[in-house]
C-alpha atoms as a PDB file:
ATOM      1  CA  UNK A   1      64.949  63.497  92.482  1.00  0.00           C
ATOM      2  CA  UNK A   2      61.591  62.386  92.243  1.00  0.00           C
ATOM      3  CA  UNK A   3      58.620  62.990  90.219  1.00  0.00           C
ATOM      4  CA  UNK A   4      55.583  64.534  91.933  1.00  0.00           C
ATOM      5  CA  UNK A   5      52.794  63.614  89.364  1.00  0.00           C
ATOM      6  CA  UNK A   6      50.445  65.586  91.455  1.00  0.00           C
ATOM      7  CA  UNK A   7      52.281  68.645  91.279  1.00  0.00           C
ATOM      8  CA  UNK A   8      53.047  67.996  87.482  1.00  0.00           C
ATOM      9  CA  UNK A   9      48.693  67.582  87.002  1.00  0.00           C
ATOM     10  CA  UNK A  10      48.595  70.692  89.641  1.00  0.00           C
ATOM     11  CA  UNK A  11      51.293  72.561  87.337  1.00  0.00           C
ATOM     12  CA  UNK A  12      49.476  71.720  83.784  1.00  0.00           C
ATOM     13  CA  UNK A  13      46.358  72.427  85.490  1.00  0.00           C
ATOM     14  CA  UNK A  14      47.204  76.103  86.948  1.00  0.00           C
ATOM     15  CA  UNK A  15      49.214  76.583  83.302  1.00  0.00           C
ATOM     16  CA  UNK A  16      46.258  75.283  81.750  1.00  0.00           C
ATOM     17  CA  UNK A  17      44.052  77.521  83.436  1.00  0.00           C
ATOM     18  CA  UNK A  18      46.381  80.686  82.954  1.00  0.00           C
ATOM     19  CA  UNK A  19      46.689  80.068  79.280  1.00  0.00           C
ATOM     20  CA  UNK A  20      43.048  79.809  79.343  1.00  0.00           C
ATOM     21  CA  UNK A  21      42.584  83.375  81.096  1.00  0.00           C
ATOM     22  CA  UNK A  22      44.948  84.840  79.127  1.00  0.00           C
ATOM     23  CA  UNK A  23      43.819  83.548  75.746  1.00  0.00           C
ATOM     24  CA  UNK A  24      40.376  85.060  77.026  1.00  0.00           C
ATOM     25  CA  UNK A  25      41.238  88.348  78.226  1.00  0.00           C
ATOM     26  CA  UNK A  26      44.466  89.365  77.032  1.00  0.00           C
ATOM     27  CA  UNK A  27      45.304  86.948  74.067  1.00  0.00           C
ATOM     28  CA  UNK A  28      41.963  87.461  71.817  1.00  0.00           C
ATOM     29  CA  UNK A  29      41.548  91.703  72.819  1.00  0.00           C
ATOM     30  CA  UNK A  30      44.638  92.177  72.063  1.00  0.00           C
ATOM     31  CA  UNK A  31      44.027  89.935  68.602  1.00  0.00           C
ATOM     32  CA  UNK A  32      40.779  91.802  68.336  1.00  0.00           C
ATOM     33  CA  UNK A  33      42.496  95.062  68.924  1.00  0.00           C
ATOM     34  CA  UNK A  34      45.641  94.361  66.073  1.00  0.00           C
ATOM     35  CA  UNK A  35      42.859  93.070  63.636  1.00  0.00           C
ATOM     36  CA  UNK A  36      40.738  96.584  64.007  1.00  0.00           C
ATOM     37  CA  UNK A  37      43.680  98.771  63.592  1.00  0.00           C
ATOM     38  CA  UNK A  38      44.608  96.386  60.147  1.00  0.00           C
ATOM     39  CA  UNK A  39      40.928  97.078  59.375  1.00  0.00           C
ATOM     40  CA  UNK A  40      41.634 101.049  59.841  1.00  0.00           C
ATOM     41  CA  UNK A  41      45.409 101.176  58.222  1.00  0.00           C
ATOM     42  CA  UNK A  42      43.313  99.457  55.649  1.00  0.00           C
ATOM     43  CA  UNK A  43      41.219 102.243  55.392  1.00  0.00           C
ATOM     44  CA  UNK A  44      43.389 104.941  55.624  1.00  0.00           C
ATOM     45  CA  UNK A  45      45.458 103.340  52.822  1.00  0.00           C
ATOM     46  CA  UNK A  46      42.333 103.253  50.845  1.00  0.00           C
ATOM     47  CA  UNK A  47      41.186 106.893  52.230  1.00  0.00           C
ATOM     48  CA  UNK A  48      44.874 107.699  50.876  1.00  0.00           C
ATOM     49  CA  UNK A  49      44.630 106.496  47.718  1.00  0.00           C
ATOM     50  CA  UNK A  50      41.104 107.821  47.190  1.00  0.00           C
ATOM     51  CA  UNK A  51      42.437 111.072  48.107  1.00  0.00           C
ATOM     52  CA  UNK A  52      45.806 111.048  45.658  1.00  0.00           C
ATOM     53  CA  UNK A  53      43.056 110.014  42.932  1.00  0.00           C
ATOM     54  CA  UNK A  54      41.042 112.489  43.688  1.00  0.00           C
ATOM     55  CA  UNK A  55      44.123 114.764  43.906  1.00  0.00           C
ATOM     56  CA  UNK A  56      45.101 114.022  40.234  1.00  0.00           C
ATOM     57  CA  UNK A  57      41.681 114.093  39.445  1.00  0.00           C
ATOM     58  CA  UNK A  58      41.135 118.105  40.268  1.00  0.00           C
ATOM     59  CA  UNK A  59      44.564 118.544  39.460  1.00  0.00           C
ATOM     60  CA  UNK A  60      43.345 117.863  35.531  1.00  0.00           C
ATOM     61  CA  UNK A  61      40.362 119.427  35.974  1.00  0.00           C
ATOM     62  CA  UNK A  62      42.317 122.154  37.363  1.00  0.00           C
ATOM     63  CA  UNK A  63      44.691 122.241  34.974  1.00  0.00           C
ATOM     64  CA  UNK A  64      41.509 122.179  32.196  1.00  0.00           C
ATOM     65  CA  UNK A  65      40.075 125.128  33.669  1.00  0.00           C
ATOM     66  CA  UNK A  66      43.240 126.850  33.550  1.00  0.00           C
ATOM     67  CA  UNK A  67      43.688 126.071  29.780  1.00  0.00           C
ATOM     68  CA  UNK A  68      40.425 127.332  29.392  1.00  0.00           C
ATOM     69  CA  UNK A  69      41.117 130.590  30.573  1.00  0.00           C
ATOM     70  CA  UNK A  70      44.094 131.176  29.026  1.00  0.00           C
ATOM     71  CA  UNK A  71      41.982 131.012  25.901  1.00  0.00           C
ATOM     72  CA  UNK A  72      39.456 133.274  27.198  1.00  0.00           C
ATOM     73  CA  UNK A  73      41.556 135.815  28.340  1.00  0.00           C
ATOM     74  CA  UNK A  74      43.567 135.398  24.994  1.00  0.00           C
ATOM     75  CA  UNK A  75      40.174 135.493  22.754  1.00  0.00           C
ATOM     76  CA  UNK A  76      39.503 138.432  25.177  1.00  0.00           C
ATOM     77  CA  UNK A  77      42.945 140.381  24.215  1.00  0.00           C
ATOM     78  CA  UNK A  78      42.603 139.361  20.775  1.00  0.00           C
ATOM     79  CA  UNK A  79      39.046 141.060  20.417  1.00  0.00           C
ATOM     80  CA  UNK A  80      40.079 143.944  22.343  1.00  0.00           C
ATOM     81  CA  UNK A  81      43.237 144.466  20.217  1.00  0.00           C
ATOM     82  CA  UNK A  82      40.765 144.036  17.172  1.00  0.00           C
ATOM     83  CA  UNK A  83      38.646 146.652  18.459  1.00  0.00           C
ATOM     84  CA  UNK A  84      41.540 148.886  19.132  1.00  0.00           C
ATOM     85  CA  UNK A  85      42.929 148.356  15.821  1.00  0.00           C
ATOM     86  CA  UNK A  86      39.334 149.462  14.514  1.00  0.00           C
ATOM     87  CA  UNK A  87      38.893 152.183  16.754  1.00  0.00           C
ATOM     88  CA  UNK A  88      42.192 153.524  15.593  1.00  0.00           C
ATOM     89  CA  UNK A  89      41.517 153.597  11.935  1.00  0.00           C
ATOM     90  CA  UNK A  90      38.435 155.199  12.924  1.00  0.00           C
ATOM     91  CA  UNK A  91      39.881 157.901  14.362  1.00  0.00           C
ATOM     92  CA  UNK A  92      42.743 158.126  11.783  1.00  0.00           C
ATOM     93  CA  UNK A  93      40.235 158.414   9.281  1.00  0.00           C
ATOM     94  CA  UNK A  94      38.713 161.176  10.896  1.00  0.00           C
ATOM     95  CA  UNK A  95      41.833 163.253  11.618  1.00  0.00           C
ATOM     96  CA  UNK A  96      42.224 162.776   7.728  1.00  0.00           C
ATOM     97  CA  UNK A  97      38.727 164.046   6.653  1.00  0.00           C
ATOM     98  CA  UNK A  98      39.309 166.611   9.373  1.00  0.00           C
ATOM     99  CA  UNK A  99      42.857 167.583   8.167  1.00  0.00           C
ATOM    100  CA  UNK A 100      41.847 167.580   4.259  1.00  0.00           C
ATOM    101  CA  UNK A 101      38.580 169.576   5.417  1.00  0.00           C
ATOM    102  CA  UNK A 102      41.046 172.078   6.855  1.00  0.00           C
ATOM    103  CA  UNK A 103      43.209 171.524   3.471  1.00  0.00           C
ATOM    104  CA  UNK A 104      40.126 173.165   1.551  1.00  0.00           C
ATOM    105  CA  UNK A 105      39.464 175.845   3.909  1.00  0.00           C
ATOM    106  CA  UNK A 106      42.304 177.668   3.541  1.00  0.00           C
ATOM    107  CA  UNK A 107      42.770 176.518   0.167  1.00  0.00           C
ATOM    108  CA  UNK A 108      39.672 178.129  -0.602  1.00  0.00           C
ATOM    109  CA  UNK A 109      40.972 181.084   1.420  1.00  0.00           C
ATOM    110  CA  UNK A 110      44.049 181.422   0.010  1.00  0.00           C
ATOM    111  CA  UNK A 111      42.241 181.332  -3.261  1.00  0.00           C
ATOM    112  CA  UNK A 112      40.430 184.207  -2.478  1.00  0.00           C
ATOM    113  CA  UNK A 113      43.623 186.004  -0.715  1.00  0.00           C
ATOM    114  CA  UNK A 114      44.636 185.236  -4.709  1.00  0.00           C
ATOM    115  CA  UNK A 115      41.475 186.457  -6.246  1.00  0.00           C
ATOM    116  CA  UNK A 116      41.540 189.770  -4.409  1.00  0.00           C
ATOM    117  CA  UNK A 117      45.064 190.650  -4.553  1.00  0.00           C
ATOM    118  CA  UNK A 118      44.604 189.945  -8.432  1.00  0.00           C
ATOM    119  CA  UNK A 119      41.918 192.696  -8.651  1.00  0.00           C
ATOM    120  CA  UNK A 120      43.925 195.260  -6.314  1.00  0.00           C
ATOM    121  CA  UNK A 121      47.113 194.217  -8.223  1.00  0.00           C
ATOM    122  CA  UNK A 122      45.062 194.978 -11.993  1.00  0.00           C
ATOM    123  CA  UNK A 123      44.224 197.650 -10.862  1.00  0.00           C
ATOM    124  CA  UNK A 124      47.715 199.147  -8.949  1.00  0.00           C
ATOM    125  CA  UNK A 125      48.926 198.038 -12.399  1.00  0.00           C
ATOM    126  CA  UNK A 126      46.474 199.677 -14.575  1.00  0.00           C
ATOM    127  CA  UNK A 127      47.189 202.788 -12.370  1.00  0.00           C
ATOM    128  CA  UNK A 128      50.617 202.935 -12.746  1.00  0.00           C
ATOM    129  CA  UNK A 129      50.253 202.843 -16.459  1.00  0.00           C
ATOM    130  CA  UNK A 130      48.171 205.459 -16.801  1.00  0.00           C
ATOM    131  CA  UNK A 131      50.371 207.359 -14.861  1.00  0.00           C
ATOM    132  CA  UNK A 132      53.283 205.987 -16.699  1.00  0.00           C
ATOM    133  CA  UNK A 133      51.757 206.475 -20.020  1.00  0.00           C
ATOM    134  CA  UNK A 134      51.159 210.101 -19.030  1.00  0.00           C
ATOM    135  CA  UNK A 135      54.606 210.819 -17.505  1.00  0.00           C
ATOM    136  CA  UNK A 136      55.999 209.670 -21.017  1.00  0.00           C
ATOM    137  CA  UNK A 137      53.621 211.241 -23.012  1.00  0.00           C
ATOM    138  CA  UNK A 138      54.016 214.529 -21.084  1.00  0.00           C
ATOM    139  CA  UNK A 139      57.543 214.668 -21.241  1.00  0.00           C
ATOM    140  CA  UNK A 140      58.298 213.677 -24.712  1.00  0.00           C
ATOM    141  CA  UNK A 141      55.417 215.244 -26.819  1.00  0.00           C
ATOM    142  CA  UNK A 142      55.077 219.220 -26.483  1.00  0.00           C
ATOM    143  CA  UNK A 143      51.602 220.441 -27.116  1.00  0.00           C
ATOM    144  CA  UNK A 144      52.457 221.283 -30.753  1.00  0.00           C
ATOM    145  CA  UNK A 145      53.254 217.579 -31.350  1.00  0.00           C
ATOM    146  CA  UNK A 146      50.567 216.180 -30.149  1.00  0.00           C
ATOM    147  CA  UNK A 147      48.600 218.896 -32.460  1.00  0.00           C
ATOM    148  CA  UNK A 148      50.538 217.368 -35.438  1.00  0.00           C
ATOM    149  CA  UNK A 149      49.652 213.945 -34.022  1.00  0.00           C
ATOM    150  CA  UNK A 150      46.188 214.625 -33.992  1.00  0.00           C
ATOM    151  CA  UNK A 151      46.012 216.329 -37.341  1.00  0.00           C
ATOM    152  CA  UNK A 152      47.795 213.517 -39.121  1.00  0.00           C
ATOM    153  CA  UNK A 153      45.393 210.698 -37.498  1.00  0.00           C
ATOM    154  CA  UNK A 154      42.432 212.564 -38.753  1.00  0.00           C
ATOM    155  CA  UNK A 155      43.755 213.252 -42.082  1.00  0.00           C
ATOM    156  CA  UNK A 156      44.708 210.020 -42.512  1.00  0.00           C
ATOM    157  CA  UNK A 157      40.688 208.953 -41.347  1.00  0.00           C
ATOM    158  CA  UNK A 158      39.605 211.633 -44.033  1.00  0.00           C
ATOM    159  CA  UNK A 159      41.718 209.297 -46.779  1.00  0.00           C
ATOM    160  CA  UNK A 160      40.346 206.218 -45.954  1.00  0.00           C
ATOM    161  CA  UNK A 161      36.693 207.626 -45.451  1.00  0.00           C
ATOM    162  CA  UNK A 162      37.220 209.092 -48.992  1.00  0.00           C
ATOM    163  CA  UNK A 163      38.329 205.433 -50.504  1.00  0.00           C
ATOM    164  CA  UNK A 164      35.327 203.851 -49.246  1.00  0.00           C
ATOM    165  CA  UNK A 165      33.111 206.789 -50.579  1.00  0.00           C
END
């Protein structure tokens, strides 16, 4: 076998020239091309940690604002429940002065019921001894006694009129 220099300089120059064309068009796009999308996993690396930091960030924030209005609506229930509370005792109080105004109404009415059934009752009373008095008095002294009754009473006045005299 024999060595065709010529075809060995023919060779290196046609693989020479390929690697050439291919270095140029296909070698350094497709370099170009792997070094942008680096560039842009790069950035979407960054773009993803810029997001989970911002995610955390309003995630505390969030969590702030929900702290904060759990207090509110807590100071808000507490100051309602206050006001209940006062409102309450309000109205308690004025069911009492209502209920001891009513108290004095009809003790003052009951009072009177009193007062008046007193007088009819004084009289009824007084009434009924009269009556009594004068049932007795009819049916135990006879006329004549209550002449010797009345004779004796103003004898005995004559006596003591006669003392003083």
């Amino acid at each position: 076998m024999q060595i065709n220099f010529t075809q060995i300089i023919f060779q290196a120059l046609n693989f020479g020239l390929l690697l050439f064309i291919l270095t140029k068009f296909l070698y350094r796009p497709i370099l170009k091309s792997l070094a942008n999308r680096d560039k842009k996993i790069a950035a979407g690396l960054k773009a993803a940690e810029a997001n989970l930091t911002e995610k955390s960030r309003i995630a505390e924030l969030k969590t702030r604002e929900l702290i904060k209005a759990e207090q509110a609506a807590a100071a808000v229930l507490q100051a309602a429940r206050e006001k209940a509370e006062a409102v309450g005792r309000d109205i308690v109080a004025d069911a009492k002065t209502a209920a001891q105004n009513e108290v004095k109404k009809e003790y003052q009415r009951l009072e009177e019921t009193i007062h008046t059934q007193k007088i009819k009752l004084q009289g009824e009373i007084g009434r009924l001894v009269v009556d009594t008095t004068r049932s007795i008095l009819a049916d135990t002294l006879t006329p004549r006694d209550q002449q010797a009754i009345v004779n004796n009473q103003i004898a005995q006045l004559q006596k003591l009129k006669s003392k003083r005299s």
